[in-house]
Protein backbone atom coordinates (compact mmCIF):
# COMPACT_ATOMS: atom_id res chain seq x y z
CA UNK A 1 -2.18 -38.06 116.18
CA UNK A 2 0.61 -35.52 117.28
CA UNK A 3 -0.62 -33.47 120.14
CA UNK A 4 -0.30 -29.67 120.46
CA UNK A 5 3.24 -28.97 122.54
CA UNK A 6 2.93 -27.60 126.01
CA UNK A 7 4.30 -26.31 129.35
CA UNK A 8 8.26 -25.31 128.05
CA UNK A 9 7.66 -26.75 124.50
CA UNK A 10 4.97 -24.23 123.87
CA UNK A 11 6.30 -21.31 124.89
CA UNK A 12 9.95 -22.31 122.36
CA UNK A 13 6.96 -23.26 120.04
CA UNK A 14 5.88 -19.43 119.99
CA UNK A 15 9.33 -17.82 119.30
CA UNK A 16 11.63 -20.39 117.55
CA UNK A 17 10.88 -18.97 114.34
CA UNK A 18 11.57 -20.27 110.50
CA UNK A 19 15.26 -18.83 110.42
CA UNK A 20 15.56 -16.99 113.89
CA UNK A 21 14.29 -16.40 117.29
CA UNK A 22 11.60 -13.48 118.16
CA UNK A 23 9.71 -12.56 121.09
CA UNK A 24 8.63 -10.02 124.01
CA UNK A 25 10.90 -9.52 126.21
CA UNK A 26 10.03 -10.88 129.79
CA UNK A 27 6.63 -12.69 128.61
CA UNK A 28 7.96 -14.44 125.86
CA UNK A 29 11.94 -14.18 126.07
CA UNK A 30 13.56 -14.70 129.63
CA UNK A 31 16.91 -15.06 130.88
CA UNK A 32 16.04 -18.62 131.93
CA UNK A 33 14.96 -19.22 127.89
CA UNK A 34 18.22 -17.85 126.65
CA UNK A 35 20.31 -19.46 128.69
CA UNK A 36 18.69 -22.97 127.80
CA UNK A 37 18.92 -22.34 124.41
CA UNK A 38 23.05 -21.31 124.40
CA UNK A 39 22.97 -24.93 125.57
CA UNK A 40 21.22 -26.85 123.05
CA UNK A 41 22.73 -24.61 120.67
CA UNK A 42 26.13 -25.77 122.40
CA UNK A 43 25.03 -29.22 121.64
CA UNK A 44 23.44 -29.34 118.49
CA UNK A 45 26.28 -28.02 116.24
CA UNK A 46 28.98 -29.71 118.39
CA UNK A 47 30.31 -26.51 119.90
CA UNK A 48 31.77 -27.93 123.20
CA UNK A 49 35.53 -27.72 123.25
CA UNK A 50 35.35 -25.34 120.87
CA UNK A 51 34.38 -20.99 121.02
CA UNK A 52 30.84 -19.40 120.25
CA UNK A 53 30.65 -15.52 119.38
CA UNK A 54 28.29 -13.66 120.62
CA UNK A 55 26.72 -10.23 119.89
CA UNK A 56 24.36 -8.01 120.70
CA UNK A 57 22.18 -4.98 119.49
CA UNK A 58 21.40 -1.57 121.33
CA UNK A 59 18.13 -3.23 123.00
CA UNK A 60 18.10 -2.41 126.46
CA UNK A 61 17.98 -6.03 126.99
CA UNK A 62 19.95 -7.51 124.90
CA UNK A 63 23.55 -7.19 126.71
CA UNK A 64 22.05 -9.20 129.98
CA UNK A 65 20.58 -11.74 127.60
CA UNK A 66 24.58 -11.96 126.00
CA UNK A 67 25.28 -12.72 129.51
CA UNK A 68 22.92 -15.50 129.79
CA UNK A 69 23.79 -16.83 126.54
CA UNK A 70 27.21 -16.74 127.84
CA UNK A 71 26.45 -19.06 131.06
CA UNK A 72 24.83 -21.49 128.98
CA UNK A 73 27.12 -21.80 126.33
CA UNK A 74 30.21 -21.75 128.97
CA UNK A 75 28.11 -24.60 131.02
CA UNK A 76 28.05 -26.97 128.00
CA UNK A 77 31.55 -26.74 127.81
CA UNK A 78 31.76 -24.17 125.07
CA UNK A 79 34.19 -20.97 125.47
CA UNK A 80 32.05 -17.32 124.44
CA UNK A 81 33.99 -14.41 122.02
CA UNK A 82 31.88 -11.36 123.46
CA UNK A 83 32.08 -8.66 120.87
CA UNK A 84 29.63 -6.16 122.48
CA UNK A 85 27.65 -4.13 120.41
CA UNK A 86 27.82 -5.03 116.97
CA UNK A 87 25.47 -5.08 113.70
CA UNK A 88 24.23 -8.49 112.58
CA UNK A 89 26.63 -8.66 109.39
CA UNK A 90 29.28 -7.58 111.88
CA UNK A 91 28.85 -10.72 113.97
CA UNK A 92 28.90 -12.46 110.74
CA UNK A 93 32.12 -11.44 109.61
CA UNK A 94 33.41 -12.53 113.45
CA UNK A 95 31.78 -15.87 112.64
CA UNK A 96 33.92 -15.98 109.24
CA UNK A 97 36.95 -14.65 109.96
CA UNK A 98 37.05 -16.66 113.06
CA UNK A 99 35.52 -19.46 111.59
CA UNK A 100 33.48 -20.13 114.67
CA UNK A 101 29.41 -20.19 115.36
CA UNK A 102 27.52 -17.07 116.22
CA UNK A 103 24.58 -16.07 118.44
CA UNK A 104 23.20 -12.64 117.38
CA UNK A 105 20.97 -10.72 120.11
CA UNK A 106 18.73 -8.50 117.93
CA UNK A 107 15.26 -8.11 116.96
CA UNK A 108 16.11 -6.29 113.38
CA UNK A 109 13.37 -4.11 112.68
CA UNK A 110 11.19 -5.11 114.85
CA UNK A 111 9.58 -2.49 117.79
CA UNK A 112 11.66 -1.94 120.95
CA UNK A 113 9.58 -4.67 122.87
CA UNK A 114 10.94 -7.45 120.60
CA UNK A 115 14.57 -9.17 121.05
CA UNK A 116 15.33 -12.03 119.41
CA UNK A 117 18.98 -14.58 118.34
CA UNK A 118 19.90 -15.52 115.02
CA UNK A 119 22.41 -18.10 114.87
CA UNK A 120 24.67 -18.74 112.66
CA UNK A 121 27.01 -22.04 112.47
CA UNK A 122 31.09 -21.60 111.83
CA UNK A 123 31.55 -19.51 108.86
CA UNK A 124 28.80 -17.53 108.97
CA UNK A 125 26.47 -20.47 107.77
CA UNK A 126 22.46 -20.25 108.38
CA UNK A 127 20.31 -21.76 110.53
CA UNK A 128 16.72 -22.68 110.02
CA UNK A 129 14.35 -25.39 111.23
CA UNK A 130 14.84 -27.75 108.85
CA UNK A 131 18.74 -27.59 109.33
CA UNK A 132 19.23 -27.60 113.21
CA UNK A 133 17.25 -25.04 114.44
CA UNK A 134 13.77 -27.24 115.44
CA UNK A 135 16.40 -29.45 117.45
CA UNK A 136 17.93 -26.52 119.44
CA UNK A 137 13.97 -25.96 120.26
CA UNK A 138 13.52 -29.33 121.96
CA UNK A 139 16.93 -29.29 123.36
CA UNK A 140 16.05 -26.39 125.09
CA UNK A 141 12.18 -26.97 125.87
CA UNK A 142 14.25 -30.36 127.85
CA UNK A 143 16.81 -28.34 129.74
CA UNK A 144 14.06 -25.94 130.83
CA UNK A 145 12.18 -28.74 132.00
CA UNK A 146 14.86 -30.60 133.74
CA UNK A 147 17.83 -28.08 134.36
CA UNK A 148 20.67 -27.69 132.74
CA UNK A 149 23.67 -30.61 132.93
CA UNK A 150 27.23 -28.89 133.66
CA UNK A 151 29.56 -30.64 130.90
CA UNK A 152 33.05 -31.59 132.65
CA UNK A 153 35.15 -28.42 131.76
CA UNK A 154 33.13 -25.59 132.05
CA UNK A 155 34.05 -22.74 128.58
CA UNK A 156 35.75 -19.38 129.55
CA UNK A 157 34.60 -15.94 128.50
CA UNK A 158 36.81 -13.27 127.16
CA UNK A 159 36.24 -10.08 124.96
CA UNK A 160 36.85 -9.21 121.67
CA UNK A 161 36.32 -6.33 119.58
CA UNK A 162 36.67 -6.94 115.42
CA UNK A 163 34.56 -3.14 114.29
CA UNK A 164 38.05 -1.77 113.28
CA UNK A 165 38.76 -5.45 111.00
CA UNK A 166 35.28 -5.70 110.05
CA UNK A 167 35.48 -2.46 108.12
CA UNK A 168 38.85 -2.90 107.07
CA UNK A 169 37.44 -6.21 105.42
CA UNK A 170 34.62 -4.18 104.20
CA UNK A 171 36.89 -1.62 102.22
CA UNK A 172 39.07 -4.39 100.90
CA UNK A 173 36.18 -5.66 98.93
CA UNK A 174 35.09 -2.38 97.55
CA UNK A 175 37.47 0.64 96.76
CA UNK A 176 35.74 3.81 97.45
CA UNK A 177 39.03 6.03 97.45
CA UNK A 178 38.98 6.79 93.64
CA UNK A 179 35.15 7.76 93.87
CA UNK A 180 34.26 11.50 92.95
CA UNK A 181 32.91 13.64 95.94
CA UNK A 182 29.86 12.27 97.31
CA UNK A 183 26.87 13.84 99.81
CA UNK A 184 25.32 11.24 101.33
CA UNK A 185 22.75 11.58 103.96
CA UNK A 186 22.29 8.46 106.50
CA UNK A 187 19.28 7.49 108.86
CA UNK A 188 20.76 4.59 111.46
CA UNK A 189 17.10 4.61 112.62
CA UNK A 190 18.90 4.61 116.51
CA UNK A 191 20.26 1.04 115.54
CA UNK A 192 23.49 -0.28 114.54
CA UNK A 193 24.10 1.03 111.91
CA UNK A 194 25.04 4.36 113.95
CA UNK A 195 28.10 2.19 115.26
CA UNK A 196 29.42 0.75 111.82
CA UNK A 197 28.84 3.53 109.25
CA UNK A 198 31.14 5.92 110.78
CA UNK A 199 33.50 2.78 110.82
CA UNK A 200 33.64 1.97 107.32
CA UNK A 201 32.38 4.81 105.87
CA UNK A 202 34.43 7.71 107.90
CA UNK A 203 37.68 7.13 110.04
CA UNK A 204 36.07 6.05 113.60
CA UNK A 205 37.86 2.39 113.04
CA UNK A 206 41.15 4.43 111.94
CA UNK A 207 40.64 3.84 108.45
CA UNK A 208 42.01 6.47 106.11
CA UNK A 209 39.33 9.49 105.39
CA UNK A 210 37.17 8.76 101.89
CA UNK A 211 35.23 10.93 99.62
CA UNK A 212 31.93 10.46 101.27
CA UNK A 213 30.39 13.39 103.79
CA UNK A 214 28.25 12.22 105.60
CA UNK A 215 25.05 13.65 107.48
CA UNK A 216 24.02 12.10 110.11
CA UNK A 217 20.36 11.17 111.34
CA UNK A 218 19.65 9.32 114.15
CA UNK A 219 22.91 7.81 115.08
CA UNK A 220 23.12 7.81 118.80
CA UNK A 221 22.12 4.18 119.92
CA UNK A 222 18.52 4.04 121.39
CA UNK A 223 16.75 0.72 121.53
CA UNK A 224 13.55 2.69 122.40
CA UNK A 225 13.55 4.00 119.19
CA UNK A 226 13.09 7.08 119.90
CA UNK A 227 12.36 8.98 115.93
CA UNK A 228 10.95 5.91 114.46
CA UNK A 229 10.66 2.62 114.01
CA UNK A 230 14.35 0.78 112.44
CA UNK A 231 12.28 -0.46 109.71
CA UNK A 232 12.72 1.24 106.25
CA UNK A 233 10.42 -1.53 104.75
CA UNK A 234 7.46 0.55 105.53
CA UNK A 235 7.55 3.80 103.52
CA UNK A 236 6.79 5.97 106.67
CA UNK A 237 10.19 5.29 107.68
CA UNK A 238 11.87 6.46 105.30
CA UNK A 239 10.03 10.42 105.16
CA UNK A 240 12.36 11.90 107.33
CA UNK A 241 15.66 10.69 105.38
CA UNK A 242 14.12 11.44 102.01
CA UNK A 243 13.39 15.11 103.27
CA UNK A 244 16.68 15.25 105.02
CA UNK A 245 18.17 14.83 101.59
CA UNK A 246 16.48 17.18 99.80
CA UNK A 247 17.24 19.75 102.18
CA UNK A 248 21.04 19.05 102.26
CA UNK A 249 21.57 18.44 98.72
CA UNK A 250 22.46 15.29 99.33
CA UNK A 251 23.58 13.14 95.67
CA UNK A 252 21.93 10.07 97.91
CA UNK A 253 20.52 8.55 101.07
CA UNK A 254 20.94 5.50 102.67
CA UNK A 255 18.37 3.61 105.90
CA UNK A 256 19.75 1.05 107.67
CA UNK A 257 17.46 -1.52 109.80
CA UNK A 258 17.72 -2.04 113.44
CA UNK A 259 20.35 -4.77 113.14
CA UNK A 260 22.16 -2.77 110.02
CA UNK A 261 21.94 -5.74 108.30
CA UNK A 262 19.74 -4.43 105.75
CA UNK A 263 20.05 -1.49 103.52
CA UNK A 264 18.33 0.62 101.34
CA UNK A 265 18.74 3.33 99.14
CA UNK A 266 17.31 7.01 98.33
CA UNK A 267 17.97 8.71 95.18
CA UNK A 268 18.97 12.61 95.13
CA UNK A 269 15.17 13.89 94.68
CA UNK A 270 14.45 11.83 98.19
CA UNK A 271 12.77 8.95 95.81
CA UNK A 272 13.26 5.40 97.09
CA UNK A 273 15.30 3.01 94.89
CA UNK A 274 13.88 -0.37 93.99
CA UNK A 275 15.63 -3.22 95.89
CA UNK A 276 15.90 -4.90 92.98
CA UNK A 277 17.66 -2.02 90.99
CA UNK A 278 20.48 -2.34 93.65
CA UNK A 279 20.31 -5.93 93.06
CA UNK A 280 20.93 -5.66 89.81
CA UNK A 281 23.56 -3.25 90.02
CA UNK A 282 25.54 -4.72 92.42
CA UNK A 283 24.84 -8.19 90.70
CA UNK A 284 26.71 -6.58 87.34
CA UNK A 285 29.40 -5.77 89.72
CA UNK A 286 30.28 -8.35 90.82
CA UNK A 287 29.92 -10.03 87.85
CA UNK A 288 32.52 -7.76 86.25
CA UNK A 289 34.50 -8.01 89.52
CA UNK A 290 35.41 -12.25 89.21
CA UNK A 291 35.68 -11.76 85.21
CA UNK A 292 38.74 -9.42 85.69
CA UNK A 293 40.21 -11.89 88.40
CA UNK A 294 40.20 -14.40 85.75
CA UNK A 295 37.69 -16.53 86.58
CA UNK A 296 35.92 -18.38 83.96
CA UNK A 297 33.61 -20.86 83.66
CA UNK A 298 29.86 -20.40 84.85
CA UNK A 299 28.94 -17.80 87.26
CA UNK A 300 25.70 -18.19 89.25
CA UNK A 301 24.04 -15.39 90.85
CA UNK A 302 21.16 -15.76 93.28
CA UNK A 303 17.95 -13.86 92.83
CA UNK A 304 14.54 -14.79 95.20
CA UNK A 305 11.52 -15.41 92.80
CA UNK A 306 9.61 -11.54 93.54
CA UNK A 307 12.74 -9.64 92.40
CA UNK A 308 12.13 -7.81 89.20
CA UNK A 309 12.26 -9.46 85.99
CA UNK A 310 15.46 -7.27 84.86
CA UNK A 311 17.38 -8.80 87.63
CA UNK A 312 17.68 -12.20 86.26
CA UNK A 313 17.86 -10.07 82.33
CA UNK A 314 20.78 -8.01 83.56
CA UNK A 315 22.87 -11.43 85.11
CA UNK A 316 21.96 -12.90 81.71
CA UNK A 317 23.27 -9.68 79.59
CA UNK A 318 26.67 -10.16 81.64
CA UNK A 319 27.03 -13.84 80.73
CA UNK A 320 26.49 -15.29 84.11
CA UNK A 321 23.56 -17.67 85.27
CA UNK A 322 20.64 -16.37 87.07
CA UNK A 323 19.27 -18.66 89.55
CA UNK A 324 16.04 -18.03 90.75
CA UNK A 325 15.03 -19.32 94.67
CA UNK A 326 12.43 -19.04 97.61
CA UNK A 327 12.20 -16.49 99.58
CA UNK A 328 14.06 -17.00 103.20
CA UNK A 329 17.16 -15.58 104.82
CA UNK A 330 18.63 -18.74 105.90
CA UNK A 331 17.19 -20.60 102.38
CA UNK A 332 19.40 -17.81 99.97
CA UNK A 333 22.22 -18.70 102.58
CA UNK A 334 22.22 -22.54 102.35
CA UNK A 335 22.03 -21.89 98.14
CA UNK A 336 24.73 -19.24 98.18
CA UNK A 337 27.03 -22.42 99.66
CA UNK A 338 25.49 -24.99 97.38
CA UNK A 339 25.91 -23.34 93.79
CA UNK A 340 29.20 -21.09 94.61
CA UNK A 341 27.00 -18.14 93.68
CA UNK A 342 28.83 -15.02 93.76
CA UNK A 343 25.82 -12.84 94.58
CA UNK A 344 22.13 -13.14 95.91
CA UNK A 345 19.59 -10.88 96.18
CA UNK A 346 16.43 -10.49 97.24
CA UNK A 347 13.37 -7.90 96.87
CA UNK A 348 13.36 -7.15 100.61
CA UNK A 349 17.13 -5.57 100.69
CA UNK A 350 18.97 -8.34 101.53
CA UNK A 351 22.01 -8.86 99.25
CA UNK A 352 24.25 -11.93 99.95
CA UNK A 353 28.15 -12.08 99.19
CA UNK A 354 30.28 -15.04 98.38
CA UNK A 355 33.57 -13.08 99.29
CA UNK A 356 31.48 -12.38 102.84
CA UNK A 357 30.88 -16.33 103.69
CA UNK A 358 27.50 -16.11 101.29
CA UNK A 359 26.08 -13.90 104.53
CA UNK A 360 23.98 -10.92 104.04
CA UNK A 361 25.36 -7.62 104.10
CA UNK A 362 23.33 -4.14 103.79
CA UNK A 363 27.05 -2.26 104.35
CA UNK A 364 28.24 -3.92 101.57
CA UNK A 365 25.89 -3.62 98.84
CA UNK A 366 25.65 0.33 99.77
CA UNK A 367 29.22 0.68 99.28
CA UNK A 368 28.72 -0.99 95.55
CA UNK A 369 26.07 1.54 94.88
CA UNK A 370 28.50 4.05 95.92
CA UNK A 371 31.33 2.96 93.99
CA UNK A 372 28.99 2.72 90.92
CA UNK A 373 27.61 5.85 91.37
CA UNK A 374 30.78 7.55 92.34
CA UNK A 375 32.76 6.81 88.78
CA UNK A 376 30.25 8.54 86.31
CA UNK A 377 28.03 11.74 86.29
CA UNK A 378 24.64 10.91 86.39
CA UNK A 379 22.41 11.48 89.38
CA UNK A 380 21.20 8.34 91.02
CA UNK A 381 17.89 8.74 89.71
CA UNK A 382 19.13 8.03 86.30
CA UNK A 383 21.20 5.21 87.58
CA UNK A 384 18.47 3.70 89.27
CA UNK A 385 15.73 4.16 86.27
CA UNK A 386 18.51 2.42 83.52
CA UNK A 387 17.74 -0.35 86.27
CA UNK A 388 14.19 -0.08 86.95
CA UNK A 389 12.51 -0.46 83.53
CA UNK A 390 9.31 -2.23 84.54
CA UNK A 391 6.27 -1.33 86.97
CA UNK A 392 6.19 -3.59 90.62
CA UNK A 393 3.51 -3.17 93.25
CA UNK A 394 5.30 -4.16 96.13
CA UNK A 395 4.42 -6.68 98.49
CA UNK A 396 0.36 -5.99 99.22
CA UNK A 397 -0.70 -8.13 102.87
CA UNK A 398 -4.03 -8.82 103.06
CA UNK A 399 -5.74 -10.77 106.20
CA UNK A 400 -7.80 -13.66 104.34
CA UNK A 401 -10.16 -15.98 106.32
CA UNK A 402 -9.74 -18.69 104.70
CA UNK A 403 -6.39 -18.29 102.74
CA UNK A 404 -6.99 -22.27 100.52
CA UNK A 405 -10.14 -20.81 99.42
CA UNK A 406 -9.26 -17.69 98.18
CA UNK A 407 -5.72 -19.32 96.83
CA UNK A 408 -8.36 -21.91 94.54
CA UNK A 409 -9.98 -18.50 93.26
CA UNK A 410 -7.01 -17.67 91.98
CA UNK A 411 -6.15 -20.42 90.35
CA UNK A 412 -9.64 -20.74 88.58
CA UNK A 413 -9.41 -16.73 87.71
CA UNK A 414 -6.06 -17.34 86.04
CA UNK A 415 -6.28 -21.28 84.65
CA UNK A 416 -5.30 -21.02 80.63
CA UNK A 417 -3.69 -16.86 81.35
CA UNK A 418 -1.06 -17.67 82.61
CA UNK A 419 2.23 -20.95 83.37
CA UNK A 420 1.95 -21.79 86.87
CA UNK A 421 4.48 -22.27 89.25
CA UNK A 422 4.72 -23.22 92.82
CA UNK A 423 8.17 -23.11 93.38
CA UNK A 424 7.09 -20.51 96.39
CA UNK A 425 3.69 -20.07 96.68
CA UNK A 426 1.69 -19.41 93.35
CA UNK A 427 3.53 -17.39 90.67
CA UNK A 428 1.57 -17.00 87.31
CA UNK A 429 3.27 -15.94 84.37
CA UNK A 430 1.14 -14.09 81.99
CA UNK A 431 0.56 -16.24 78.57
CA UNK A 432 0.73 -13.01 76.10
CA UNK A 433 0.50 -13.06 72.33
CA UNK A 434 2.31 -10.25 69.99
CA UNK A 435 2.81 -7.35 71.23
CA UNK A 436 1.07 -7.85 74.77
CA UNK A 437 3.34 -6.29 77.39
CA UNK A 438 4.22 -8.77 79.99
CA UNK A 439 3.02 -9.80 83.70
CA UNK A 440 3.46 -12.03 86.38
CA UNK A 441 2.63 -12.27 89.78
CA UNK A 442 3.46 -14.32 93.32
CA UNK A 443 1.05 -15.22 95.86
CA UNK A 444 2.05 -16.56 99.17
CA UNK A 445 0.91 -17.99 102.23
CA UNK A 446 1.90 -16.30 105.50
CA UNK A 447 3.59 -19.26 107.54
CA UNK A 448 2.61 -17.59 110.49
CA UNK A 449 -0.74 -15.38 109.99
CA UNK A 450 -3.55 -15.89 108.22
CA UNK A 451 -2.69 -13.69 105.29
CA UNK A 452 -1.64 -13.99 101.48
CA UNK A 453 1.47 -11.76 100.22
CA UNK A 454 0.56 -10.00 96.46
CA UNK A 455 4.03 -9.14 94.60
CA UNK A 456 2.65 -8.29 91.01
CA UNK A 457 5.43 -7.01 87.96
CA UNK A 458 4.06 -5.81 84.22
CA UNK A 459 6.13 -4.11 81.49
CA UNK A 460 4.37 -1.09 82.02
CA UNK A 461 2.17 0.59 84.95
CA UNK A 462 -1.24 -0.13 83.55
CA UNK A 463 -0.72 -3.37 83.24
CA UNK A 464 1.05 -3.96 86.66
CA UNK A 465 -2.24 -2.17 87.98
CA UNK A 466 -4.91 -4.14 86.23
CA UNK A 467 -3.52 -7.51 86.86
CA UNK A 468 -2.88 -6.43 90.57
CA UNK A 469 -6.17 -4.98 91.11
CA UNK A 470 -7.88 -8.31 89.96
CA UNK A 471 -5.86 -10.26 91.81
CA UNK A 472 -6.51 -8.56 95.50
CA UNK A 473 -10.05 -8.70 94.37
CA UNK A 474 -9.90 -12.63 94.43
CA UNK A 475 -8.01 -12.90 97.56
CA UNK A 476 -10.13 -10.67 99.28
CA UNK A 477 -13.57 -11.49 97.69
């Protein structure tokens, strides 16, 4: 019988994550921590000899813990690319262009007491537990234990800055000059997304001057977080942007997340647009995009299991192959290499790129939305109705005792309704006769809390409403 980890082991144990690292500054993430992870990072993926990148975020903390990452990376032998302050997709496109590995210091949306890494390995390629990141742990848990070993040639450390290539890479991937005059207001949240939209968007990075005005909210770099959280998942985030837009007129308005890794996207009457409307639209992009370069053959695009069901319709109607996935940052990543998929997307605002190393890139997918709403006339409200023709609930949390029991509810509530599927979780498909409009729904187990995630879609709102309503009944019976 395994016994529960202790002294050093516990306290990795409590911030080595699925796909990242997270925890408080100075009770749960140290110096001391950081620097024994750059070395088992160092050694895990075989960096000695070779260069690490390494970024950071607007934290107060997080350029000191760059420097610690730096002495333990430089003591195993590895040489550190310091980029500074950079968003996470930014110290992607270091670790593809450069085609090195990458420690990110941010804590993405997370409050201002959080910091956090996520690593990536050359080429912008994910880590998670199950693919090197539960050996860094132990590594490190060992080298905090017994010190760490100084490899024979200790790495160097010199700077780098790649914002001005970054979003000239950006704008070589999507053509905004031909675009008709766009308004566009922008809530950076404090975070990093105040450094790299003026970048690609305007002329800070000495880029020639687009279409696009832009009004700025909350751009000056604050890891206090000082106007709200950097966290336009929860809707009371996004108030002041989708007033902001009204007020100015605005045809749209984007919210970045701490890290500026994530993006999403308010229409001109300050409504939010569905995630998975700007999947879809970027997915027919794209799809369009590789078509006109000639390629042929299949075309897979990625979509996570809770996107809407006209995201895997609208890849279908374009003659390319939906593939349908888990839910996980790092997961999408490793499938994104596997299938040669030239687009993922998921319900949370992430949107993956083949052309950007099958990373994640919030910058990226708002500059599709932009170029597709910037060639016709319609508002973005009309845009993102075409692409939002079915009800979702969004993802309903609810704290569950005993999470098996009330997941065997579930399944004796629905038994003979519905197809089951536990590809992630338990999604039900609705077994409808005739007419019936449609309905499905995902439940899933927090890995970390004792809760149960609710995504429920129908073809219309009363539907969406009845089967969600019985189903938070069950899990919280």
């Amino acid at each position: 019988m395994n016994s529960a980890p202790s002294g050093a082991s516990a306290r990795l144990h409590e911030i080595v994550k699925a796909y990242d690292v997270r925890g408080l500054v100075g009770s749960q993430l140290t110096e001391e921590i950081v620097e024994a992870l750059a070395a088992a990072f160092v050694d895990e993926i075989g960096a000695a000899g070779g260069e690490v990148v390494v970024g950071h975020d607007m934290r107060d903390s997080s350029p000191a813990f760059a420097r610690a990452f730096s002495r333990g990376a430089t003591r195993r032998g590895a040489d550190v690319a310091l980029i500074g302050l950079c968003s996470t997709d930014e110290s992607y496109y270091a670790s593809g262009a450069l085609g090195e590995p990458a420690a990110m210091f941010t804590a993405s949306h997370n409050p201002a007491a959080y910091n956090g890494i996520k690593f990536s390995r050359a080429g912008a390629r994910g880590i998670s537990l199950d693919t090197g990141l539960s050996a860094i742990r132990d590594l490190a848990a060992g080298y905090l234990e017994d010190g760490i070993p100084d490899a024979p040639t200790a790495g160097i450390v010199r700077e780098l800055d790649v914002l001005a290539d970054y979003a000239a890479y950006l704008r070589s991937l999507v053509d905004l000059s031909g675009i008709r005059p766009v308004k566009i207001v922008v809530d950076a949240g404090n975070g990093m997304g105040g450094l790299t939209v003026p970048a690609v968007l305007g002329t800070a990075a000495g880029l020639p001057e687009l279409p696009i005005e832009i009004v700025p909210l909350y751009f000056e770099l604050d890891g206090t977080f000082p106007n709200h959280e950097a966290n336009p998942l929860d809707p009371a985030n996004l108030v002041d942007l989708q007033r902001a837009v009204v007020e100015h007129g605005a045809d749209l308005g984007l919210a970045f997340d701490g890290d500026a890794d994530r993006c999403f996207v308010v229409d001109e009457r300050g409504e939010a647009v569905n995630p998975s409307a700007v999947a879809a639209i970027v997915a027919l992009r794209e799809i369009e995009r590789v078509r006109e370069a000639g390629e042929t053959g299949e075309i897979d695009v990625i979509h996570n299991l809770i996107t809407s069901r006209a995201v895997p319709e609208t890849i279908e109607g374009a003659g390319a192959v939906p593939v349908r996935t888990r839910v996980g940052h790092s997961l999408i990543k490793d499938r994104m290499n596997e299938t040669n998929a030239i687009f993922g997307g998921e319900h949370s605002a992430h949107y993956y790129f083949r052309d950007f190393w099958g990373a994640d890139n919030g910058m990226l997918a708002a500059m599709h939305v932009l170029a597709e709403f910037g060639v016709q006339d319609a508002p973005l409200s009309e845009l993102g109705t075409r692409f939002t023709p079915y009800a979702m609930s969004g993802e309903i949390n609810s704290t569950v005792e005993d999470v098996p029991v009330a997941y065997a509810r579930i399944v004796e509530a629905f038994s003979g309704r519905g197809e089951f599927d536990e590809l992630d979780g338990l999604t039900v498909d609705g077994i409808t006769a005739g007419d019936e409009p449609f309905w499905w729904f995902n439940v899933r187990p927090s890995n970390t809390e004792p809760l149960l995630r609710l995504n429920v879609e129908g073809e219309d709102r009363a539907t969406m409403e009845r089967i969600r309503d019985e189903v938070l009944a069950l899990i919280r019976a």
